[in-house]
PDB file of N, CA and C in Angstrom:
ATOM      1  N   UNK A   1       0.848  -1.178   0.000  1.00  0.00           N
ATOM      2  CA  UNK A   1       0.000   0.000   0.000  1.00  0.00           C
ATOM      3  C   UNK A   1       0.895   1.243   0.000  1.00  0.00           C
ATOM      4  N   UNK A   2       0.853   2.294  -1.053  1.00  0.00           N
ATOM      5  CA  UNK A   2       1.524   3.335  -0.823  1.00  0.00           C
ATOM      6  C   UNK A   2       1.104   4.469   0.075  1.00  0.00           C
ATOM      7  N   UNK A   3       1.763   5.150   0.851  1.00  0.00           N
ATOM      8  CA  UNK A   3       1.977   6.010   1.463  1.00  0.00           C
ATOM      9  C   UNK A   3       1.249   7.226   0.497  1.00  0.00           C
ATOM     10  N   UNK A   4       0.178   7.645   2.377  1.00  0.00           N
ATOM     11  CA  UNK A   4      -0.654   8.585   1.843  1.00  0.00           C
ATOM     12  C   UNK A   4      -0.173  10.022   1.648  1.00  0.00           C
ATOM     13  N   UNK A   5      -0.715  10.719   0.752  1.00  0.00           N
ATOM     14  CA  UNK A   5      -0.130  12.110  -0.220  1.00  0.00           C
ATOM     15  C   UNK A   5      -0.864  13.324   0.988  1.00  0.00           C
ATOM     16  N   UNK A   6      -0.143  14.110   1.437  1.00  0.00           N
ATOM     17  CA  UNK A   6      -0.243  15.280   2.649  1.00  0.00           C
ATOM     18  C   UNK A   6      -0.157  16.319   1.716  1.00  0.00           C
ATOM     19  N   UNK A   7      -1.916  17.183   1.361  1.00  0.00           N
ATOM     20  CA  UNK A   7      -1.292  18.971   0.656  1.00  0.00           C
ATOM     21  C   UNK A   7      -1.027  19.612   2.260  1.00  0.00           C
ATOM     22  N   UNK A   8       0.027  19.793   1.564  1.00  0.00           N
ATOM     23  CA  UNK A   8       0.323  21.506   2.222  1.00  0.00           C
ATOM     24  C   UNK A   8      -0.770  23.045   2.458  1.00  0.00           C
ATOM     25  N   UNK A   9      -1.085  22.865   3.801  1.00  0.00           N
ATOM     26  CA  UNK A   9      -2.270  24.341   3.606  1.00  0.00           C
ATOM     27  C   UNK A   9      -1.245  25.467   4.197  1.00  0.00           C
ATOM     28  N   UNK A  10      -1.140  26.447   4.097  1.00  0.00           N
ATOM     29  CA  UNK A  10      -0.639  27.507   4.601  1.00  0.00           C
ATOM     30  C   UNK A  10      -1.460  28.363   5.747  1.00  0.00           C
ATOM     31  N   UNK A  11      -0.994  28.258   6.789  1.00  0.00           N
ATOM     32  CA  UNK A  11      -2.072  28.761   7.976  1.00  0.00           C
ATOM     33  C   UNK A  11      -1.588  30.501   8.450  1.00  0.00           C
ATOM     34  N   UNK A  12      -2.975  31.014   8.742  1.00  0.00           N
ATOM     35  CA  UNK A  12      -2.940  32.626   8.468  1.00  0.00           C
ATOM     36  C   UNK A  12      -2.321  33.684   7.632  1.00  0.00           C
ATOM     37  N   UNK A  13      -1.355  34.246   8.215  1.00  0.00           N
ATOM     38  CA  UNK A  13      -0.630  35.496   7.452  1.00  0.00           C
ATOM     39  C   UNK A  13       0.766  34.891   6.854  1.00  0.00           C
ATOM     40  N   UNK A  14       0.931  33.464   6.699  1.00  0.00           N
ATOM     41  CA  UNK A  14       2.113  32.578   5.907  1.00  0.00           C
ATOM     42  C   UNK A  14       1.927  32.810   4.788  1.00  0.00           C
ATOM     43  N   UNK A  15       3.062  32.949   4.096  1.00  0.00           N
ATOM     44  CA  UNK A  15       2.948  32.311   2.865  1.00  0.00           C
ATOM     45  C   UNK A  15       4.732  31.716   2.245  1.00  0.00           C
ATOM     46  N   UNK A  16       3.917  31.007   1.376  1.00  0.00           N
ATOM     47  CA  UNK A  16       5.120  29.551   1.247  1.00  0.00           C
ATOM     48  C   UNK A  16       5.751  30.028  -0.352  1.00  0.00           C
ATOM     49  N   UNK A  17       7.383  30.260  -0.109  1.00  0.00           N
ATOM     50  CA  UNK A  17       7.654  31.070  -1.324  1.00  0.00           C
ATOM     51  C   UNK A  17       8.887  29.622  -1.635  1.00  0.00           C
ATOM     52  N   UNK A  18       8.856  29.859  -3.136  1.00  0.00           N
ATOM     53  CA  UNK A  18       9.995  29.155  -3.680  1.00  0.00           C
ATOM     54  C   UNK A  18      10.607  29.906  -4.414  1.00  0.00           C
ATOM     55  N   UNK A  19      12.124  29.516  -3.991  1.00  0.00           N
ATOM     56  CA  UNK A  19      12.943  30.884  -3.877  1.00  0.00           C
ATOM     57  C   UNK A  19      13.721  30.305  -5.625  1.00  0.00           C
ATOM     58  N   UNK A  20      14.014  31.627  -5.767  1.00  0.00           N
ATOM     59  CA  UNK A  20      14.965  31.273  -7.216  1.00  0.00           C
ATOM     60  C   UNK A  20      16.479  31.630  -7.097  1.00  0.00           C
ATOM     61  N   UNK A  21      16.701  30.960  -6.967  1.00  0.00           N
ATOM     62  CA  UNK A  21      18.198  30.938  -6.660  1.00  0.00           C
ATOM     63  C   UNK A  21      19.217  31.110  -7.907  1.00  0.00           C
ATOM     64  N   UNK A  22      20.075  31.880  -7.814  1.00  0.00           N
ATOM     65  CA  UNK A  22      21.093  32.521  -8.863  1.00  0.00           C
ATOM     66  C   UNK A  22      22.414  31.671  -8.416  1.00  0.00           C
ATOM     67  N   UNK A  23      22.339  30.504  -9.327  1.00  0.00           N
ATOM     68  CA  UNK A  23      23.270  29.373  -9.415  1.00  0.00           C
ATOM     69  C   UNK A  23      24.558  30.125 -10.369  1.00  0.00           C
ATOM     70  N   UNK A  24      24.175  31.312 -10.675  1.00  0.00           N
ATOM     71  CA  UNK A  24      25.315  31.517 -12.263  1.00  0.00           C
ATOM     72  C   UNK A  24      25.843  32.830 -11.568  1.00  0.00           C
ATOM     73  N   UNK A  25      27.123  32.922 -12.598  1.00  0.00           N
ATOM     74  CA  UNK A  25      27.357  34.513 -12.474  1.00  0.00           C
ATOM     75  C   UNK A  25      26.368  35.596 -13.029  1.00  0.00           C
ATOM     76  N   UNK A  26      26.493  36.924 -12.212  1.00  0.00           N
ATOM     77  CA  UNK A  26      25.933  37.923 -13.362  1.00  0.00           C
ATOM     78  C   UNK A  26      26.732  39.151 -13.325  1.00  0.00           C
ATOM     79  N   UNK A  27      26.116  40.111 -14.454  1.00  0.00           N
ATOM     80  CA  UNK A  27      26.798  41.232 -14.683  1.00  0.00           C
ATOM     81  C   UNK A  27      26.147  42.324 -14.037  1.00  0.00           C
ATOM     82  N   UNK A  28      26.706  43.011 -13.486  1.00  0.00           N
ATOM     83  CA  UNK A  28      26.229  44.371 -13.425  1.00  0.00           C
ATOM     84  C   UNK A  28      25.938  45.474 -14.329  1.00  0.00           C
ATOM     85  N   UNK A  29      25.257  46.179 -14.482  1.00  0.00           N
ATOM     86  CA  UNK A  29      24.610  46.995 -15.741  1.00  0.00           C
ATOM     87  C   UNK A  29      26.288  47.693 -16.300  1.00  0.00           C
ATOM     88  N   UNK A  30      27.247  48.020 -15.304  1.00  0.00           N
ATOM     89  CA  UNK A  30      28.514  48.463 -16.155  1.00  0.00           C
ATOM     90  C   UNK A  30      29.540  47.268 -16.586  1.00  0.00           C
ATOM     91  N   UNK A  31      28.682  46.102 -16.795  1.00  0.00           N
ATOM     92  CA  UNK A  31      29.317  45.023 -17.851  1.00  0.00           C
ATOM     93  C   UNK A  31      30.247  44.166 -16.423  1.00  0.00           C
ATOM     94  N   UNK A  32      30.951  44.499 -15.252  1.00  0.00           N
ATOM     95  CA  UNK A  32      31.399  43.662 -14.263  1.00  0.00           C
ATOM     96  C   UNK A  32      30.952  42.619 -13.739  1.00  0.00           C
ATOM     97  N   UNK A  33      31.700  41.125 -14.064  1.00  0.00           N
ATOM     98  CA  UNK A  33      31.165  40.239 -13.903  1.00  0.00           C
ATOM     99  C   UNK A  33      30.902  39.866 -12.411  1.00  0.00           C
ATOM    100  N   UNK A  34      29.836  39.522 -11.882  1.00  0.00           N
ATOM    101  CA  UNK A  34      29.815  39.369  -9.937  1.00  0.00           C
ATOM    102  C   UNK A  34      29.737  37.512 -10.143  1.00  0.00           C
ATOM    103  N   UNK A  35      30.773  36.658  -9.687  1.00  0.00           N
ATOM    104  CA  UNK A  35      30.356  35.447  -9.299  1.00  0.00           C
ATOM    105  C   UNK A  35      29.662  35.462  -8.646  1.00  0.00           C
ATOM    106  N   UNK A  36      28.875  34.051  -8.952  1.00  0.00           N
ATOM    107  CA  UNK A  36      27.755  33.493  -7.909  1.00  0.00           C
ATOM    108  C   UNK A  36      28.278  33.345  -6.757  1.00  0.00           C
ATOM    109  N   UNK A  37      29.706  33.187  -5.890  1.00  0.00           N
ATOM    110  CA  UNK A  37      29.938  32.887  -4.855  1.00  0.00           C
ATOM    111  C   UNK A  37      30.139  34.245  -3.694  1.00  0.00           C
ATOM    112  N   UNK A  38      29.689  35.061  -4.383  1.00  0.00           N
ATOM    113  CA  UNK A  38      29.656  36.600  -3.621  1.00  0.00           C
ATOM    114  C   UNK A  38      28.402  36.756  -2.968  1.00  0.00           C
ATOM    115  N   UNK A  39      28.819  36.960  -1.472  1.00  0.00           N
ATOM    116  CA  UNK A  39      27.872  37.523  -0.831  1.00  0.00           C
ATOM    117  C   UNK A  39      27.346  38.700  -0.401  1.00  0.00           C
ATOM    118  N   UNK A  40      26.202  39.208  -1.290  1.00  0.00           N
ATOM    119  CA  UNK A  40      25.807  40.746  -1.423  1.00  0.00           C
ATOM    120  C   UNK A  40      25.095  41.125   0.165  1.00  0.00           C
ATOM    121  N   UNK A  41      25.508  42.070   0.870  1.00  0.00           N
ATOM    122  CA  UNK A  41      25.261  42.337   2.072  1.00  0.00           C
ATOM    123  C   UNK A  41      23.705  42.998   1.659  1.00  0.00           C
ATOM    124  N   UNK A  42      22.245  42.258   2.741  1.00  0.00           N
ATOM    125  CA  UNK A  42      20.980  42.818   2.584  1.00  0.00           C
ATOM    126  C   UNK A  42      20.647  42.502   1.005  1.00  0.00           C
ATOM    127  N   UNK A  43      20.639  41.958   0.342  1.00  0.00           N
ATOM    128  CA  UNK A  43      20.476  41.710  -0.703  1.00  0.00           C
ATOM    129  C   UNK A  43      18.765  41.059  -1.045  1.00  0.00           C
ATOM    130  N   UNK A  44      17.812  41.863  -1.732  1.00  0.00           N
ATOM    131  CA  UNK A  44      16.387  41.374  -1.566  1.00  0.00           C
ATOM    132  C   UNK A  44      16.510  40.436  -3.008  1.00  0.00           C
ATOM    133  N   UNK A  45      15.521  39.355  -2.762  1.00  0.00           N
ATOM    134  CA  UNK A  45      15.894  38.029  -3.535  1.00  0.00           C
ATOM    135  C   UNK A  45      13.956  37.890  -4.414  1.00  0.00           C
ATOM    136  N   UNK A  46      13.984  37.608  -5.823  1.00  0.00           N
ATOM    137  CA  UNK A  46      12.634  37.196  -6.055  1.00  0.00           C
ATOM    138  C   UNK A  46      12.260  36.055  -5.546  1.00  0.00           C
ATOM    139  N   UNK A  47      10.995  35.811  -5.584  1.00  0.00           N
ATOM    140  CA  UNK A  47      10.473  33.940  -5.474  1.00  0.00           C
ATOM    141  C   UNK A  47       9.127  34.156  -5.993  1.00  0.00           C
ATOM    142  N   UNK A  48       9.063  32.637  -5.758  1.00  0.00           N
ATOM    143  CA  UNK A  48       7.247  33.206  -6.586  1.00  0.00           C
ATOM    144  C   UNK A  48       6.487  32.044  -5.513  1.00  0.00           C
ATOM    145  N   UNK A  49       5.116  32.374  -5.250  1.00  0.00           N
ATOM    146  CA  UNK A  49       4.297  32.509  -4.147  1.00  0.00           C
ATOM    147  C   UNK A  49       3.778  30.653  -4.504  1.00  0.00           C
ATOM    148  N   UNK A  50       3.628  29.897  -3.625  1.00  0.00           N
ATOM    149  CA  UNK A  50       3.557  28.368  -3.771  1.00  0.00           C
ATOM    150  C   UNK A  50       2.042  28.752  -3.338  1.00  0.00           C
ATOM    151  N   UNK A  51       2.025  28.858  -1.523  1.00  0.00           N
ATOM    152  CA  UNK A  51       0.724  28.695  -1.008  1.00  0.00           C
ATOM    153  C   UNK A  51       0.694  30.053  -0.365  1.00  0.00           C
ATOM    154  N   UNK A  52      -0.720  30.277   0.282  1.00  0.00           N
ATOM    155  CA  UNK A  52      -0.864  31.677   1.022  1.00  0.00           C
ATOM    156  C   UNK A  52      -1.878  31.124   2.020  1.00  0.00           C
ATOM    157  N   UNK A  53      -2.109  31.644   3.492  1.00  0.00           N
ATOM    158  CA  UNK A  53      -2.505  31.368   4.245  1.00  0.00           C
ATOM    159  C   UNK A  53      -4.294  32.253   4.160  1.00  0.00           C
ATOM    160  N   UNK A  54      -4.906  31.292   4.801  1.00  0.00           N
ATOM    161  CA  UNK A  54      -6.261  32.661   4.794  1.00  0.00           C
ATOM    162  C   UNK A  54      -6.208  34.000   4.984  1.00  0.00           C
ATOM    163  N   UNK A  55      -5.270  34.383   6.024  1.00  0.00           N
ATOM    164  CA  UNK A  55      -5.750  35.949   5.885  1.00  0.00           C
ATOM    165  C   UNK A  55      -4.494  36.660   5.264  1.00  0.00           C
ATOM    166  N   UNK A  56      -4.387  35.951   4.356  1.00  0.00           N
ATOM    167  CA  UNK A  56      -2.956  36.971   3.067  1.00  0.00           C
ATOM    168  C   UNK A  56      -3.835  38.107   2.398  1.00  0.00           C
ATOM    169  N   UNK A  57      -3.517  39.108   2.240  1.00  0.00           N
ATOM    170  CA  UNK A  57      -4.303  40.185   1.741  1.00  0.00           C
ATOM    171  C   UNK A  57      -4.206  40.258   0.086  1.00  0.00           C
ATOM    172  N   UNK A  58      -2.862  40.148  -0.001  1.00  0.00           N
ATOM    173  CA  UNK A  58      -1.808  40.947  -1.242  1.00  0.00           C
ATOM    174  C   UNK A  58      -1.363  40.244  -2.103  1.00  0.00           C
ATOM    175  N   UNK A  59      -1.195  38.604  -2.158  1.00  0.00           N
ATOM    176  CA  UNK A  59      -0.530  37.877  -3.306  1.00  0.00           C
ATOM    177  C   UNK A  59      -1.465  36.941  -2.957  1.00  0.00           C
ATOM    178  N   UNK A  60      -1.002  35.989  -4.244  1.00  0.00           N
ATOM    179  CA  UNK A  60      -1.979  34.450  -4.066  1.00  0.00           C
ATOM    180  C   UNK A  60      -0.902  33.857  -4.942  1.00  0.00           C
ATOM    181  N   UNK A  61      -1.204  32.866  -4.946  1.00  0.00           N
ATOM    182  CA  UNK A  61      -0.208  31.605  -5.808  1.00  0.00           C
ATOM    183  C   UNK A  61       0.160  32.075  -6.920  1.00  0.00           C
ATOM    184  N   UNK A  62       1.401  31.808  -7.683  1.00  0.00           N
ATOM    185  CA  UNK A  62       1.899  32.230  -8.922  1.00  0.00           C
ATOM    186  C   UNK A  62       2.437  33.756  -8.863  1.00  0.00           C
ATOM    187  N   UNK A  63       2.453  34.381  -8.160  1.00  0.00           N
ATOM    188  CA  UNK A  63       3.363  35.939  -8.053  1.00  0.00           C
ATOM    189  C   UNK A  63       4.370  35.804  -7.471  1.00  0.00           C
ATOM    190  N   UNK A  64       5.173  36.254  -8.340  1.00  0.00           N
ATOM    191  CA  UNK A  64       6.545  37.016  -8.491  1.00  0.00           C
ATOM    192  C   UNK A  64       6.805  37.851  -6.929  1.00  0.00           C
ATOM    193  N   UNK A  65       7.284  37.644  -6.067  1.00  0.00           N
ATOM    194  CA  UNK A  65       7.563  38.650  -4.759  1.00  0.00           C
ATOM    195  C   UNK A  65       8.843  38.405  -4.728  1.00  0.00           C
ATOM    196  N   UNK A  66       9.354  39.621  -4.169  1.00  0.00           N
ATOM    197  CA  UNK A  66      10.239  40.531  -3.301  1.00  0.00           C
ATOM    198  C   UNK A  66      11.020  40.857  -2.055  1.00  0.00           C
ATOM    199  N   UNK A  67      11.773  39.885  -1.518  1.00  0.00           N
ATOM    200  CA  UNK A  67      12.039  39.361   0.005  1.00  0.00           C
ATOM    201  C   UNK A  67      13.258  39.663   0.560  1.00  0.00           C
ATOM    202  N   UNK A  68      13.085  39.528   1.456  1.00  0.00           N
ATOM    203  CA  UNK A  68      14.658  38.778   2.395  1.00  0.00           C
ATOM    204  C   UNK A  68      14.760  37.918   2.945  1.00  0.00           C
ATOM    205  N   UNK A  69      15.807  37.286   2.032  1.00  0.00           N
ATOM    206  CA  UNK A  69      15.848  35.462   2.205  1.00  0.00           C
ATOM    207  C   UNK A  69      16.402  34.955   3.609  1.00  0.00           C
ATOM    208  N   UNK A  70      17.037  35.780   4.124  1.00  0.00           N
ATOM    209  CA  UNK A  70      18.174  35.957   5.867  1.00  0.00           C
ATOM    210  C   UNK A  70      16.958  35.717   6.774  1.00  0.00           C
ATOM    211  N   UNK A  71      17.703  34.729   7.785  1.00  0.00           N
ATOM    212  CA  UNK A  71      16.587  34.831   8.960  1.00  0.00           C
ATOM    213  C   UNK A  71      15.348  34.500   8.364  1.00  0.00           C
ATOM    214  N   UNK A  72      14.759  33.595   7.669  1.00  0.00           N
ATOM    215  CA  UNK A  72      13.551  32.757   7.203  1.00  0.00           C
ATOM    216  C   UNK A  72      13.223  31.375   7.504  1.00  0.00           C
ATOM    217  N   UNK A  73      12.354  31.081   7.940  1.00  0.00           N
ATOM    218  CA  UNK A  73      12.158  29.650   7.959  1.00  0.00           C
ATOM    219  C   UNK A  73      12.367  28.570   6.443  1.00  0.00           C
ATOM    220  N   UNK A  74      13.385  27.848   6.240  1.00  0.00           N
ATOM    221  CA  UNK A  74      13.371  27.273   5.241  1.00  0.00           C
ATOM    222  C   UNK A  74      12.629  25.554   5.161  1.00  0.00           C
ATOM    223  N   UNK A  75      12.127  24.915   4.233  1.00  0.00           N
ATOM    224  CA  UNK A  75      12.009  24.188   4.701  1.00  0.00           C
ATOM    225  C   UNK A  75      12.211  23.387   3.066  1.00  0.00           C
ATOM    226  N   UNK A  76      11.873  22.219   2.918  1.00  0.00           N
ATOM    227  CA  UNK A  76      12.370  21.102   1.564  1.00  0.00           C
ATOM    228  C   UNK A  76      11.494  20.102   1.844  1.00  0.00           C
ATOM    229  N   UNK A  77      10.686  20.564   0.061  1.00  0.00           N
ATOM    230  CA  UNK A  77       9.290  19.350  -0.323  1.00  0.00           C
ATOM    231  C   UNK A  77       9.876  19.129  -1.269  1.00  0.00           C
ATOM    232  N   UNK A  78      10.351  18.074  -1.674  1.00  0.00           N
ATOM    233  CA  UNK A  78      10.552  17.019  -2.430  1.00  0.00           C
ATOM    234  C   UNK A  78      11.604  17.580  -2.952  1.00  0.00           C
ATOM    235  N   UNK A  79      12.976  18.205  -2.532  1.00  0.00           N
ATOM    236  CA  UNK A  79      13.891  18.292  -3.364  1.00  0.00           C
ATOM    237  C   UNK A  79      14.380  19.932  -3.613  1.00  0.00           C
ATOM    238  N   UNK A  80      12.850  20.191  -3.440  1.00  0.00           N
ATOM    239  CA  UNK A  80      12.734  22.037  -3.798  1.00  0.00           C
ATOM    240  C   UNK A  80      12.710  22.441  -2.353  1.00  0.00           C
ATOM    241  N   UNK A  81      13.603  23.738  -2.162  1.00  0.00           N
ATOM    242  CA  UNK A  81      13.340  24.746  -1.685  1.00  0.00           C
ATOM    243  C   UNK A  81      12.240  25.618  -1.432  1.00  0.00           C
ATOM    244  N   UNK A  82      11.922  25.765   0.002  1.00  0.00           N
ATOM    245  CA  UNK A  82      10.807  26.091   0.034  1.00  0.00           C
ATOM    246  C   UNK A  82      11.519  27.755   1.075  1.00  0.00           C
ATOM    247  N   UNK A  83      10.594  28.965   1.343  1.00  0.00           N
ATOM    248  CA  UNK A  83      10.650  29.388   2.577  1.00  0.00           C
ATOM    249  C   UNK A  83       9.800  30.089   2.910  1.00  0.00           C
ATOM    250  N   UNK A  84       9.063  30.047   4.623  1.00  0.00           N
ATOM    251  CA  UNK A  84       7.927  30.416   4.611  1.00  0.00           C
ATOM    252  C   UNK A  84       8.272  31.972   5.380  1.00  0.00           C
ATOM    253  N   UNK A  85       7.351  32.794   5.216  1.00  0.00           N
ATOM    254  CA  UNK A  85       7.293  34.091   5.593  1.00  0.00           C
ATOM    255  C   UNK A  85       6.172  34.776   6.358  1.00  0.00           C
ATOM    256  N   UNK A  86       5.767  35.659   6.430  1.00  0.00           N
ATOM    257  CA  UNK A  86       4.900  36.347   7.308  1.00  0.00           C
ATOM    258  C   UNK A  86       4.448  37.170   6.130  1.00  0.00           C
ATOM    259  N   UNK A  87       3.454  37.710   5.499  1.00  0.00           N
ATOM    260  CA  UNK A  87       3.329  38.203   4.530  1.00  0.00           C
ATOM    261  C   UNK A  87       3.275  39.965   4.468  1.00  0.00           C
ATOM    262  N   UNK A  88       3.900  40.061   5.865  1.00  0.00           N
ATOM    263  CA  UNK A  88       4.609  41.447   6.214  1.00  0.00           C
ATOM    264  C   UNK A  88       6.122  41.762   5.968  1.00  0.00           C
ATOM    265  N   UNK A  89       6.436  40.654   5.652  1.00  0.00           N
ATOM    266  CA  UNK A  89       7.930  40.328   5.086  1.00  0.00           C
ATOM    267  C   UNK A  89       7.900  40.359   4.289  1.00  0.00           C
ATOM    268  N   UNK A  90       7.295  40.262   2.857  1.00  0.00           N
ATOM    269  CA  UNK A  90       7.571  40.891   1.471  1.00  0.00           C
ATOM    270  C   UNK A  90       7.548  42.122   1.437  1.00  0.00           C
ATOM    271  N   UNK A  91       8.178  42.719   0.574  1.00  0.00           N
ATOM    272  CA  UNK A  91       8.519  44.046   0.037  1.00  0.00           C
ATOM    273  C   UNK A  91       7.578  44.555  -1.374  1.00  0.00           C
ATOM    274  N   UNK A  92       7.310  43.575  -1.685  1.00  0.00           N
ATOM    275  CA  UNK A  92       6.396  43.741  -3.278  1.00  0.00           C
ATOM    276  C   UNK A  92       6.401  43.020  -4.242  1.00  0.00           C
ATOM    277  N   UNK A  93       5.215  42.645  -4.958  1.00  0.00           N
ATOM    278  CA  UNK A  93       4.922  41.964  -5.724  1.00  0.00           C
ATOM    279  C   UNK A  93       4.375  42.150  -7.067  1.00  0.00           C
ATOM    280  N   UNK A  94       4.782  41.177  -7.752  1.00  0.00           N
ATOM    281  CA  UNK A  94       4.954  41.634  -9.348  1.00  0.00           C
ATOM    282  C   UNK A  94       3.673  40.739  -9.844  1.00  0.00           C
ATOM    283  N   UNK A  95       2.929  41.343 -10.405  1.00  0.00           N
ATOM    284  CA  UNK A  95       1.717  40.399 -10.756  1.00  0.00           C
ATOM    285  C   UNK A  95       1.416  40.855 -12.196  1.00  0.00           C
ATOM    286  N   UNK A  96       0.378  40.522 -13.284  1.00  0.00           N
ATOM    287  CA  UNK A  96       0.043  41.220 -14.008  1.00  0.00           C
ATOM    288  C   UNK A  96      -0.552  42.088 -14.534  1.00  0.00           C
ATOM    289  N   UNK A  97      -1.810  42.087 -13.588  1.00  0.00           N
ATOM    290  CA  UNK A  97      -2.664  42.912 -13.289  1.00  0.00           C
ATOM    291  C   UNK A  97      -3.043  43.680 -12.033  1.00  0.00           C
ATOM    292  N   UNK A  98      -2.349  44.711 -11.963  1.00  0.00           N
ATOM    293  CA  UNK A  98      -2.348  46.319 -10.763  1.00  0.00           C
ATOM    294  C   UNK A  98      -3.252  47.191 -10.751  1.00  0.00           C
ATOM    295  N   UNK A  99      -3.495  47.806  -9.504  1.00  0.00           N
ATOM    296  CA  UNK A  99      -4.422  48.788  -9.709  1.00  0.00           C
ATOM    297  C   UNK A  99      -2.604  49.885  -9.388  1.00  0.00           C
ATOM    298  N   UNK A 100      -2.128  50.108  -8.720  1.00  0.00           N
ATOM    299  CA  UNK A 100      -1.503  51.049  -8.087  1.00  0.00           C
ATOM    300  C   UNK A 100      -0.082  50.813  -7.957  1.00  0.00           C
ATOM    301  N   UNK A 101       0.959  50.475  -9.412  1.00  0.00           N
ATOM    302  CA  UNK A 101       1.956  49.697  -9.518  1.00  0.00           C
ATOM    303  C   UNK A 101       3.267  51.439  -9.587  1.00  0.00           C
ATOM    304  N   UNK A 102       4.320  50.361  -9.850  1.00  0.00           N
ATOM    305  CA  UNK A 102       5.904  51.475 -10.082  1.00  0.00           C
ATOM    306  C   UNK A 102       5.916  51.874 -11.624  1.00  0.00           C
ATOM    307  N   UNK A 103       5.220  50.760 -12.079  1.00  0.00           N
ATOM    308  CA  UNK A 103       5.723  51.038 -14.020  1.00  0.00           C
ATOM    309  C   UNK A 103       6.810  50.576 -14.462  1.00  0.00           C
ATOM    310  N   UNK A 104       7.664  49.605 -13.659  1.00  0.00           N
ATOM    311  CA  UNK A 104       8.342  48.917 -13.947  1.00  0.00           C
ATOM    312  C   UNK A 104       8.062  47.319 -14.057  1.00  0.00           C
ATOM    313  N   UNK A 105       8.445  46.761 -15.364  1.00  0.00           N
ATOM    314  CA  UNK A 105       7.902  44.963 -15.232  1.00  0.00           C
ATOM    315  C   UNK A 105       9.242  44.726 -14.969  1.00  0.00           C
ATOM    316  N   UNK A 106       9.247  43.555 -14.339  1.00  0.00           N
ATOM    317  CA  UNK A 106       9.976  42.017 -14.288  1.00  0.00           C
ATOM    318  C   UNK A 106      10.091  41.519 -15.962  1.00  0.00           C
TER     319      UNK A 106
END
């Protein structure tokens, strides 16, 4: 008999981000290459939104957010990176449809 399948609910103001992690080098806009093994001091990181708890106001599953990955609860479903947050801990979120955005896309 196989082993029974557990969803994941996200309880209250949580929400469950999977983080994207910058495995590569990159450049800086004046062409300087930054290895991946540099650690940028305060550095805010994207992820995009897995689950959200009932009383999340501001994102729902599938958005693009805005974080700090330091000091987070991390946790690992099946391989992936997970980390959960307080949804006072994002900084902002990139969705497609805004009422009251920067004017800048992702």
């Amino acid at each position: 008999m196989a082993d029974p399948k557990f969803e994941i609910q996200m309880l209250h103001d949580r929400v469950m981000v999977k983080v994207e992690r910058e495995l590569e080098e990159r450049r800086s806009s004046a062409g300087i290459v930054i290895p991946a093994t540099v650690k940028m001091a305060n550095r805010l990181v994207w992820g995009e939104v897995s689950g959200a708890g009932s009383n999340v106001r501001s994102v729902k599953s599938g958005d693009k957010v805005l974080f700090n990955p330091d000091d987070q609860y991390e946790v690992e479903v099946q391989g992936q990176l997970y980390l959960v947050l307080r949804e006072r801990d994002l900084h902002a979120v990139a969705t497609q449809q805004t009422d009251h955005g920067t004017g800048l896309y992702l």
